[in-house]
C-alpha atoms as a PDB file:
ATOM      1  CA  UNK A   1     162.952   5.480 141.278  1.00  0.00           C
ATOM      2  CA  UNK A   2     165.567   2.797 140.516  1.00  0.00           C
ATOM      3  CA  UNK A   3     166.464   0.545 143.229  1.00  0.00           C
ATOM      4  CA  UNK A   4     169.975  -0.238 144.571  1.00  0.00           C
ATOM      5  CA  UNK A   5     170.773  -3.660 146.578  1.00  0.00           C
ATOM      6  CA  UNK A   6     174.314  -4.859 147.945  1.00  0.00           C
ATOM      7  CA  UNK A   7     174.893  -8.165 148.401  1.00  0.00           C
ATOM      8  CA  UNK A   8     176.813  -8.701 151.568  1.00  0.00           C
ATOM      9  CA  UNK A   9     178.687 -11.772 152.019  1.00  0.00           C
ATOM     10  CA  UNK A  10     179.399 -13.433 155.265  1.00  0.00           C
ATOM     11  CA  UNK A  11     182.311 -16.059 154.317  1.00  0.00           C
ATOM     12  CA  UNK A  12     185.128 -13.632 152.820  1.00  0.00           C
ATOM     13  CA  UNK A  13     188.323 -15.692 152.056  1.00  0.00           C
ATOM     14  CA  UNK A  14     190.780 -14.940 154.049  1.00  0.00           C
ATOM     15  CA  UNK A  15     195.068 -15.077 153.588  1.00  0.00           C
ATOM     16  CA  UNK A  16     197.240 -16.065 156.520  1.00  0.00           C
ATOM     17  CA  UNK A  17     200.580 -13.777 155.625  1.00  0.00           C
ATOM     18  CA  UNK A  18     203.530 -14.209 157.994  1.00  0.00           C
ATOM     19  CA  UNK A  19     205.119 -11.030 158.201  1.00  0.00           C
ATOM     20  CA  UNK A  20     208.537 -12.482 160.286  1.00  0.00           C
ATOM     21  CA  UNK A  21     209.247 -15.781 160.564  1.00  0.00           C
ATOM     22  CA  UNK A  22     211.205 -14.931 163.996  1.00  0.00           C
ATOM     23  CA  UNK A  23     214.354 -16.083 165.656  1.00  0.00           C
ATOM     24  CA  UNK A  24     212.566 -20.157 165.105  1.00  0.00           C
ATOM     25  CA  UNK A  25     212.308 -19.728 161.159  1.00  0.00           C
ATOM     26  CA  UNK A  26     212.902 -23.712 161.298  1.00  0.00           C
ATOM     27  CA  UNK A  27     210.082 -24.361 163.331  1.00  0.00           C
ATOM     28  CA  UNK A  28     208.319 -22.376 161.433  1.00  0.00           C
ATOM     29  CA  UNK A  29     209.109 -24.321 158.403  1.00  0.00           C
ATOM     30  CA  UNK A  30     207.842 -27.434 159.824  1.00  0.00           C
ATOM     31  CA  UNK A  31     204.331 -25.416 160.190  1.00  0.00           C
ATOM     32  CA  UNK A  32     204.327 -24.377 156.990  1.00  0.00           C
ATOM     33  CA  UNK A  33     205.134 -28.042 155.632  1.00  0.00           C
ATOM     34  CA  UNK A  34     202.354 -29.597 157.539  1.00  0.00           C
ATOM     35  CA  UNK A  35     199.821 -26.991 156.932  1.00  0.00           C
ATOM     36  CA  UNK A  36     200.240 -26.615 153.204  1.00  0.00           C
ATOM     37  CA  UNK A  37     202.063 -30.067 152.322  1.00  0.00           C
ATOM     38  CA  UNK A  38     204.740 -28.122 150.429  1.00  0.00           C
ATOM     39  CA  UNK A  39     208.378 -29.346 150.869  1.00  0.00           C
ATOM     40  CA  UNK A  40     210.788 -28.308 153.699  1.00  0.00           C
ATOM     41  CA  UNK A  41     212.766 -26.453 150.912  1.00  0.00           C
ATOM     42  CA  UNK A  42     209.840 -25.125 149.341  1.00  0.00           C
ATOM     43  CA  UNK A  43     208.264 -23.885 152.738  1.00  0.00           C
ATOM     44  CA  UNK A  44     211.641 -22.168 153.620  1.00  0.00           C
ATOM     45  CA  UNK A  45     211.558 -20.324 150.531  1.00  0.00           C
ATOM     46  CA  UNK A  46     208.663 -19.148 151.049  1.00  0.00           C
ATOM     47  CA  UNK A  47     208.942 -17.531 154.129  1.00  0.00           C
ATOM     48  CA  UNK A  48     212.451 -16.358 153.384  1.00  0.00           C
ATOM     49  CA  UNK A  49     210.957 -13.470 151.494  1.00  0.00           C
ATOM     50  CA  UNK A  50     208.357 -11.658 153.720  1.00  0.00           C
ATOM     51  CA  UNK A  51     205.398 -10.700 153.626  1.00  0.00           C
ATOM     52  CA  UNK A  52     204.805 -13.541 152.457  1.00  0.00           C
ATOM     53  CA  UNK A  53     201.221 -15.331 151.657  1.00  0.00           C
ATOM     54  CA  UNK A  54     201.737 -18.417 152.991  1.00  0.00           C
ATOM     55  CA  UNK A  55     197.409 -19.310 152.469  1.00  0.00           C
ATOM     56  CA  UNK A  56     194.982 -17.799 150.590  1.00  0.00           C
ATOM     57  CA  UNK A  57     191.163 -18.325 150.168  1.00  0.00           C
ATOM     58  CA  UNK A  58     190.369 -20.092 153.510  1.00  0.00           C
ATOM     59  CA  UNK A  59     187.632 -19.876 155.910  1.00  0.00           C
ATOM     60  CA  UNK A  60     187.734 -18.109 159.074  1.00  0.00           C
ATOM     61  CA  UNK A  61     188.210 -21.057 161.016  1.00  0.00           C
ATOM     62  CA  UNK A  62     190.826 -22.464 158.864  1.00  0.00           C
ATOM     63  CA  UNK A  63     192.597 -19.091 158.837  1.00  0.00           C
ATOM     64  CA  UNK A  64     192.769 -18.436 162.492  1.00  0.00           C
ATOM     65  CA  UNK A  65     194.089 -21.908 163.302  1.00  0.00           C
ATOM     66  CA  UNK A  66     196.677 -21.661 160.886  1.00  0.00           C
ATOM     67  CA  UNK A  67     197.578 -18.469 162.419  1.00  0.00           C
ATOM     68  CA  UNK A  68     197.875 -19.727 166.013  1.00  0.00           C
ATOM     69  CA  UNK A  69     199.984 -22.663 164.586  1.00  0.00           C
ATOM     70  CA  UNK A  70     202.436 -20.405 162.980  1.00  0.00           C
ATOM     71  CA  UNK A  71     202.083 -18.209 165.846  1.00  0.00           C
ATOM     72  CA  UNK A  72     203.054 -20.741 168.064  1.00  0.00           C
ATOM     73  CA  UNK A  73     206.337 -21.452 166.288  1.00  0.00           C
ATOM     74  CA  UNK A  74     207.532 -18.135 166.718  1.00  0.00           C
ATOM     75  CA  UNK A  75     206.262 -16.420 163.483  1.00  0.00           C
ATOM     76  CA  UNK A  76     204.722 -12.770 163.276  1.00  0.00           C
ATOM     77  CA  UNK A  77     201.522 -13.509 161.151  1.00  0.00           C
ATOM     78  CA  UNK A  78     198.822 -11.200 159.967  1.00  0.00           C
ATOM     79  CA  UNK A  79     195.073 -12.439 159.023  1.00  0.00           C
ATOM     80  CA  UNK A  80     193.953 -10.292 155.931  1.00  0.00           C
ATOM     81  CA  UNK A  81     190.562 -10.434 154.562  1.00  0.00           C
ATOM     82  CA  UNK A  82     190.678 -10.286 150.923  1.00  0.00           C
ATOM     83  CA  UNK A  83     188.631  -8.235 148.636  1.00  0.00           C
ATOM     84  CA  UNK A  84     186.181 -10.408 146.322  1.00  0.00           C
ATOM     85  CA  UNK A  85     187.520 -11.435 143.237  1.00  0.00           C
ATOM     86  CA  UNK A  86     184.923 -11.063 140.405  1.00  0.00           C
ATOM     87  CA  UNK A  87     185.608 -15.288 140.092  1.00  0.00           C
ATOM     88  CA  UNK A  88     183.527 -15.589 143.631  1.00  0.00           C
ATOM     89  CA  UNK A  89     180.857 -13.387 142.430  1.00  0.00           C
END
């Protein structure tokens, strides 16, 4: 009888999408610019389209304080676990 194993990983990266940047879109910005070290103009563009992806492939940890931060500013932001590509098998 063959046998069948799944591997089960326990880091899964993990996006940081902001969903609405809110009524503070500029202080959002400046969030965006210090978390990812894009520019202002770059960071603004980004967000001026949403959902937007703002992070990709972080930690928990990372994720979930990037969240609050954004959070904080006045942006609607959603934590999505993403599905493992075959590159992090």
């Amino acid at each position: 009888m063959p046998e069948h194993v799944e591997l089960v990983c326990a880091e899964m990266p993990i996006s940081v999408v902001v969903l609405d940047p809110g009524p503070r879109a500029v202080e959002v910005t400046k969030v965006l610019h210090r978390l990812t070290g894009l520019s202002l103009w770059h960071s603004k563009t980004l967000i001026s389209d949403v959902p937007a992806t703002v992070l990709e492939d972080l930690p928990e940890d990372a994720a979930a304080t990037a969240a609050t931060a954004l959070r904080a500013a006045g942006a609607l932001v959603e934590v999505r676990r993403q599905p493992m590509s075959p590159a992090h098998s």
